[in-house]
Protein backbone atom coordinates (compact mmCIF):
# COMPACT_ATOMS: atom_id res chain seq x y z
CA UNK A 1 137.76 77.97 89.96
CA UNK A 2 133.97 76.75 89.91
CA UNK A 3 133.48 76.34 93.55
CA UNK A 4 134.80 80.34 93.93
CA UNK A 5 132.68 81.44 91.07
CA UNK A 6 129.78 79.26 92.91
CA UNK A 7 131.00 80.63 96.53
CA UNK A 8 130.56 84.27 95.44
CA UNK A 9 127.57 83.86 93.60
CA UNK A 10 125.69 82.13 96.88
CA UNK A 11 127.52 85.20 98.64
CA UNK A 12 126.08 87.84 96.63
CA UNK A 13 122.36 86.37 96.66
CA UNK A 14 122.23 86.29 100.16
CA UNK A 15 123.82 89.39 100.69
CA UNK A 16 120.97 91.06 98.34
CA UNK A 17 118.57 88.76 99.84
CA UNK A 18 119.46 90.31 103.58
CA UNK A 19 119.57 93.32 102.49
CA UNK A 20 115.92 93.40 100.74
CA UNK A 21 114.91 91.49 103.97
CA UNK A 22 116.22 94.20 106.09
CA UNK A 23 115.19 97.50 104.15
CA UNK A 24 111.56 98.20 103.83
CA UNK A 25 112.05 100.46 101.06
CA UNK A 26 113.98 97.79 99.15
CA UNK A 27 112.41 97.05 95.97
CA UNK A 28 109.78 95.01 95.86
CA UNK A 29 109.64 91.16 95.67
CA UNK A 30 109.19 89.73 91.85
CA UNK A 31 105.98 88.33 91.12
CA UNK A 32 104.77 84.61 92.54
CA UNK A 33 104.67 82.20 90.21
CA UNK A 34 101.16 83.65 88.69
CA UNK A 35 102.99 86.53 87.79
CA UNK A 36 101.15 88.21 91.05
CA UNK A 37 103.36 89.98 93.17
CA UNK A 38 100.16 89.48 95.91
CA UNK A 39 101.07 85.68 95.65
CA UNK A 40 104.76 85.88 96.35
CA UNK A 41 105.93 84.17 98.98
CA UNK A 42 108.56 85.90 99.06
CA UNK A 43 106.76 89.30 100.87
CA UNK A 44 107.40 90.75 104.51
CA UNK A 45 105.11 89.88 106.85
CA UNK A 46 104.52 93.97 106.86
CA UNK A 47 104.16 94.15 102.95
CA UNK A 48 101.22 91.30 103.46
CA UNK A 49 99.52 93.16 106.04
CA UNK A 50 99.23 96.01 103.92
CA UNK A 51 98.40 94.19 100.65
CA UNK A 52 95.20 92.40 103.19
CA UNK A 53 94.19 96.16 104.33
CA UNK A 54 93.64 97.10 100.53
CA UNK A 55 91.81 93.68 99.61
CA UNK A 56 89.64 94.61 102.21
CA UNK A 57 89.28 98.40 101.27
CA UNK A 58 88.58 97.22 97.71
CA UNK A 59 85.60 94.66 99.04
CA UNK A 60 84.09 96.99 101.64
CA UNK A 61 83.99 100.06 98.17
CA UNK A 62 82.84 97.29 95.31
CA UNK A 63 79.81 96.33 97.63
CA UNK A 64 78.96 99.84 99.45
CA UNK A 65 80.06 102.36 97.14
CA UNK A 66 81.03 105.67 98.43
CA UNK A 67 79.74 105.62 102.17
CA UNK A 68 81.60 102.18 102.25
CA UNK A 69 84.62 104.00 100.80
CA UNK A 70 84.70 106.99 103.19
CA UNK A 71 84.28 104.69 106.44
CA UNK A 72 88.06 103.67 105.72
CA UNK A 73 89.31 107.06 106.20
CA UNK A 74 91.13 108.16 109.61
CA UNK A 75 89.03 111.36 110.33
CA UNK A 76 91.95 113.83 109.96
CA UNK A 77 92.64 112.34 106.44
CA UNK A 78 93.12 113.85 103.23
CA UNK A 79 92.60 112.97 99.66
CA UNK A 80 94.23 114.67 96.48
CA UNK A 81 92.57 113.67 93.14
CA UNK A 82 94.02 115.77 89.70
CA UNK A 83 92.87 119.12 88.97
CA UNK A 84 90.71 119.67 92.31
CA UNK A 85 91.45 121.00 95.61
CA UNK A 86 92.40 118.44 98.87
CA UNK A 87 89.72 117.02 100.43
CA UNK A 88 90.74 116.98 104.66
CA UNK A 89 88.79 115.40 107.41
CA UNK A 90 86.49 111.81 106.91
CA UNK A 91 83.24 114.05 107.23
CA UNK A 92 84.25 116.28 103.92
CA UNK A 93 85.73 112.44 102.81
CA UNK A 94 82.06 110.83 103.20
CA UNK A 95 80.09 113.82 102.20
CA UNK A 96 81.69 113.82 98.56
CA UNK A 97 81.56 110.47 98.37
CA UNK A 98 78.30 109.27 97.64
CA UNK A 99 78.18 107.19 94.87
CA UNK A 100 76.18 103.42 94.89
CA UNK A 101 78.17 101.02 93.45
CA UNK A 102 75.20 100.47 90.61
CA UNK A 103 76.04 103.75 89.48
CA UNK A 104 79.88 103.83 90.05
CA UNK A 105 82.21 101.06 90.20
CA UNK A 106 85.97 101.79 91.83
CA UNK A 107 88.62 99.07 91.50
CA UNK A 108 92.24 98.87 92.39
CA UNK A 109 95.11 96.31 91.92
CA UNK A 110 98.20 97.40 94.11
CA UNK A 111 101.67 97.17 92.54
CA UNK A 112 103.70 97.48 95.75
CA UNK A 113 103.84 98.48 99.44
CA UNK A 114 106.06 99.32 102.14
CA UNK A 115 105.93 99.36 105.81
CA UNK A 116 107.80 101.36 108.05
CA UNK A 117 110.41 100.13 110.33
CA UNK A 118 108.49 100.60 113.30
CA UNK A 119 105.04 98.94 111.76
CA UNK A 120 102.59 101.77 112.28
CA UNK A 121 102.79 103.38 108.68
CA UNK A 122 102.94 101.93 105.40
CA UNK A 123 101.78 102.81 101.73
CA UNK A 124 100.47 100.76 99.25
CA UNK A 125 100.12 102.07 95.55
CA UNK A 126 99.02 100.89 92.11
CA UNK A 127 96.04 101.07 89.47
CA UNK A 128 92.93 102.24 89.95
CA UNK A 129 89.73 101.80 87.14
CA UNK A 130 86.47 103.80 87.92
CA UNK A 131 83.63 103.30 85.42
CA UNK A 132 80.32 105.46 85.75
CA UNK A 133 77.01 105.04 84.37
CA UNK A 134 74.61 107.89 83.51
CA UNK A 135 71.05 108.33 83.33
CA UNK A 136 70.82 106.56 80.28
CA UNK A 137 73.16 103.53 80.87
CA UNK A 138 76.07 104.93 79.28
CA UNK A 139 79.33 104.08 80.62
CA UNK A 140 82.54 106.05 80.92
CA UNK A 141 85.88 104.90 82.48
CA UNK A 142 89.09 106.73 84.30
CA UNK A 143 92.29 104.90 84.96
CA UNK A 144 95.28 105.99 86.56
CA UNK A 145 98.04 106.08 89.44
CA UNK A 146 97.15 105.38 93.51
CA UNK A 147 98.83 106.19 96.43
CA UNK A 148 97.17 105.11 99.73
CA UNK A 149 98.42 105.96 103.16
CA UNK A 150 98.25 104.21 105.79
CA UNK A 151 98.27 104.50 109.64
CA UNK A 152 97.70 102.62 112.45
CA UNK A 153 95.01 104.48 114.70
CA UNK A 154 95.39 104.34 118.54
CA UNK A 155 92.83 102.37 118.76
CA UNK A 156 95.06 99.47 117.30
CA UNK A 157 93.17 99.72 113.87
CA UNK A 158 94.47 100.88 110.71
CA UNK A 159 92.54 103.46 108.68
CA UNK A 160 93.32 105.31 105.37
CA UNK A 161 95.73 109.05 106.06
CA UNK A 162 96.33 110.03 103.31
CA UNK A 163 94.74 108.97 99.72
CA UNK A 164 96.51 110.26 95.90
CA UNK A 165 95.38 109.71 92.45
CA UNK A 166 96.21 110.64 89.37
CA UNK A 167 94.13 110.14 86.03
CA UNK A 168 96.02 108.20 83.31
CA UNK A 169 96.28 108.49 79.50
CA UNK A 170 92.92 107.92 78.20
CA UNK A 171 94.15 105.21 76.21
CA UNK A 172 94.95 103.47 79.69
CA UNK A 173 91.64 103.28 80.95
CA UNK A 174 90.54 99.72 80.28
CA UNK A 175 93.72 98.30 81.35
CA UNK A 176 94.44 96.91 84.49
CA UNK A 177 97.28 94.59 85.78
């Protein structure tokens, strides 16, 4: 009786196993040991590219600020931030976003990502934090949702299509995963 309770249990774990292997829109891997899903060994090579694209996003926007932000976008892209209207094309992209990063800072921790089948799309999403400072030093933060999309250019780089945010409760501003 133990070795068929065992049997199906090893049958059932790599069945799910496959089947998260197999389907990008599976749900994401568990956490790494660190409680990091960026650390699990566990993610598709696809799902690790992606995760690397928004390190780098986040690096290139924490040290240049806006223009640094806006060079990431594919120049048909479009952005869609609460309450205002989309922004479309990298030139409208760059010319709203102009912020230094002494004045603004803009951080993100993705949650999850998927690739497509045929590796020239994925999405990422997670939290985003943005704290400004005024002219007299005072600081004020947003938090919320992000939805980044990605594409591979033809070119053979990827750039930012499509970028969604969405504030959060304000009581959900200082809190980041």
């Amino acid at each position: 009786m133990r070795a068929a309770v065992l049997l199906l249990s090893c049958l059932l774990f790599s069945t799910a196993l496959s089947a998260q292997m197999l389907d990008p829109l599976a749900p994401k891997p568990s956490p790494g040991p660190d409680g990091n899903p960026l650390t699990n060994p566990a993610l598709s090579p696809g799902v690790e590219f992606l995760y690397s694209l928004e390190s780098k996003f986040a690096a290139d926007t924490a040290k240049g600020g806006g223009p640094a932000f806006a060079s990431w976008f594919a120049p048909d892209a479009v952005t869609l931030a609460n309450g205002k209207a989309p922004v479309v094309g990298r030139d409208a992209i760059a010319a709203g976003a102009t912020w230094s990063p002494r004045d603004y800072q803009l951080t993100w921790t993705p949650e999850g990502a998927r690739m497509s089948p045929s590796g020239d799309m994925g999405f990422t999403w997670g939290h985003y934090k943005g704290v400004a400072k005024d002219r007299e030093g005072n600081t004020s933060a947003t938090s919320g949702r992000y939805m980044t999309i990605w594409k591979k250019q033809p070119d053979g780089s990827w750039k930012v299509a499509l970028d969604a945010s969405n504030d959060g409760p304000p009581d959900d501003c200082c809190r980041l995963p």
